[in-house]
Protein backbone atom coordinates (compact mmCIF):
# COMPACT_ATOMS: atom_id res chain seq x y z
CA UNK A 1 0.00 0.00 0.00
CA UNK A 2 1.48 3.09 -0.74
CA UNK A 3 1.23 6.26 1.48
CA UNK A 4 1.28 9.78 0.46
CA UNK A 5 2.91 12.39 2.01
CA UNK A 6 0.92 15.42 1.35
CA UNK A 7 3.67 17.82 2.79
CA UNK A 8 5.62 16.35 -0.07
CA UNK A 9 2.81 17.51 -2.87
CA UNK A 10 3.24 20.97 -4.83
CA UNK A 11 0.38 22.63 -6.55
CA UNK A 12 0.25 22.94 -9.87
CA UNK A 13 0.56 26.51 -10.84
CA UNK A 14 0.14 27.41 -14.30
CA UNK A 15 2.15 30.80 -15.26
CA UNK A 16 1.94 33.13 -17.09
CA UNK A 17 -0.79 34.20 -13.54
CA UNK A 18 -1.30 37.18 -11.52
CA UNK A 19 0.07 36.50 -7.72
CA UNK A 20 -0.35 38.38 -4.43
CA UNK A 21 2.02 39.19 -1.82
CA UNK A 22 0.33 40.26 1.66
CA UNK A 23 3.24 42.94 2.94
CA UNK A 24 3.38 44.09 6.98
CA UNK A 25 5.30 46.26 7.86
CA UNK A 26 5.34 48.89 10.88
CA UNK A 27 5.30 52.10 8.76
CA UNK A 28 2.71 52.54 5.92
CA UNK A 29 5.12 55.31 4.15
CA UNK A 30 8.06 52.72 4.04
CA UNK A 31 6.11 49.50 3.19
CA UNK A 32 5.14 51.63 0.09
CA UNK A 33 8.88 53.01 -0.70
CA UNK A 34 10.43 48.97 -0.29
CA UNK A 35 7.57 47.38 -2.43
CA UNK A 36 8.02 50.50 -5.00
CA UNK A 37 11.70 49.67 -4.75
CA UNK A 38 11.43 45.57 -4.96
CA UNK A 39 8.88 46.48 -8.32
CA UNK A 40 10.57 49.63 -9.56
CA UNK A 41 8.88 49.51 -13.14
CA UNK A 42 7.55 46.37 -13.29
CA UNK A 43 3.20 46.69 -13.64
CA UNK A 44 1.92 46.05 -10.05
CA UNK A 45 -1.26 47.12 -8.18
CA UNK A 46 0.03 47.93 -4.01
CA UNK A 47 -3.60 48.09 -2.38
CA UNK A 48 -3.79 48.97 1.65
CA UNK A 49 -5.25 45.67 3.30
CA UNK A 50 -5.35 46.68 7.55
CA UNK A 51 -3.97 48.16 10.03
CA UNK A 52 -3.47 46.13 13.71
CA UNK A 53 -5.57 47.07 16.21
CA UNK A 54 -3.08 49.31 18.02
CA UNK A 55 -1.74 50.97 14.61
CA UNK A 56 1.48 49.25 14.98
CA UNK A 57 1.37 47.30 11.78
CA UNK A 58 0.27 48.56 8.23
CA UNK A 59 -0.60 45.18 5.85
CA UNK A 60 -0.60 45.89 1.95
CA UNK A 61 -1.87 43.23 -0.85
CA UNK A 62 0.71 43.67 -3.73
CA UNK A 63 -0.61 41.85 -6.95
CA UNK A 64 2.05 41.11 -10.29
CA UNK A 65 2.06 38.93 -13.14
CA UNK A 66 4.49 36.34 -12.70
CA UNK A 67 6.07 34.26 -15.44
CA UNK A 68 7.35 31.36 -14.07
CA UNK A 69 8.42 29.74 -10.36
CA UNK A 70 11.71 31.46 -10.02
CA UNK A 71 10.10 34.85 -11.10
CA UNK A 72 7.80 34.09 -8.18
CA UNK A 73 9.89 33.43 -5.93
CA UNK A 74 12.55 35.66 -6.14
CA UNK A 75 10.01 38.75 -5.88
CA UNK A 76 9.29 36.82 -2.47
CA UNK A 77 13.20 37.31 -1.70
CA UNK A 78 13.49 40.29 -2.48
CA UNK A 79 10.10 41.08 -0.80
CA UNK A 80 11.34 39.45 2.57
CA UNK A 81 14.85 40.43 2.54
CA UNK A 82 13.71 44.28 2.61
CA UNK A 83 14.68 45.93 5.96
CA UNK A 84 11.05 47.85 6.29
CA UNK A 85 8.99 44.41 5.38
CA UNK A 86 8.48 43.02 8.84
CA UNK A 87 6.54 40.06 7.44
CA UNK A 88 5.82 38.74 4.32
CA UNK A 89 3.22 36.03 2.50
């Protein structure tokens, strides 16, 4: 009998598609300038999601056409390795 892993499964993504990034961050002015600067030129729509309850966290939905898996992903890099992106998904 076999047995399937499902944390071992990948879904099937078919690219060209438009993806979304949910951005947090702890300034709203400087989530906007890193996701500018992560995009520069490329065609993307950055769309204010929430704000925490307190104010201390701004979260943005940032929405791109991607082209393939490593196009994905390395917007994700970029995304997470920026110094005013507290979180990323």
């Amino acid at each position: 009998m076999d047995v399937i892993n499902e944390m071992d499964k990948k879904v099937a993504i078919t690219y060209p598609c438009e993806w979304k990034y949910k951005v947090i961050g702890p300034d709203k002015e400087k989530v906007q300038q890193a996701v500018q600067s992560v995009f520069g030129e490329r065609p993307h729509q950055c769309r204010f999601s929430n704000s925490s309850k307190k104010g201390n966290y701004h979260s943005y939905e940032v929405s791109t056409l991607v082209h393939n898996e490593d196009d994905r992903t390395q917007l994700y890099a970029q995304l997470k390795g920026h110094d005013d992106l507290t979180m990323v998904l």
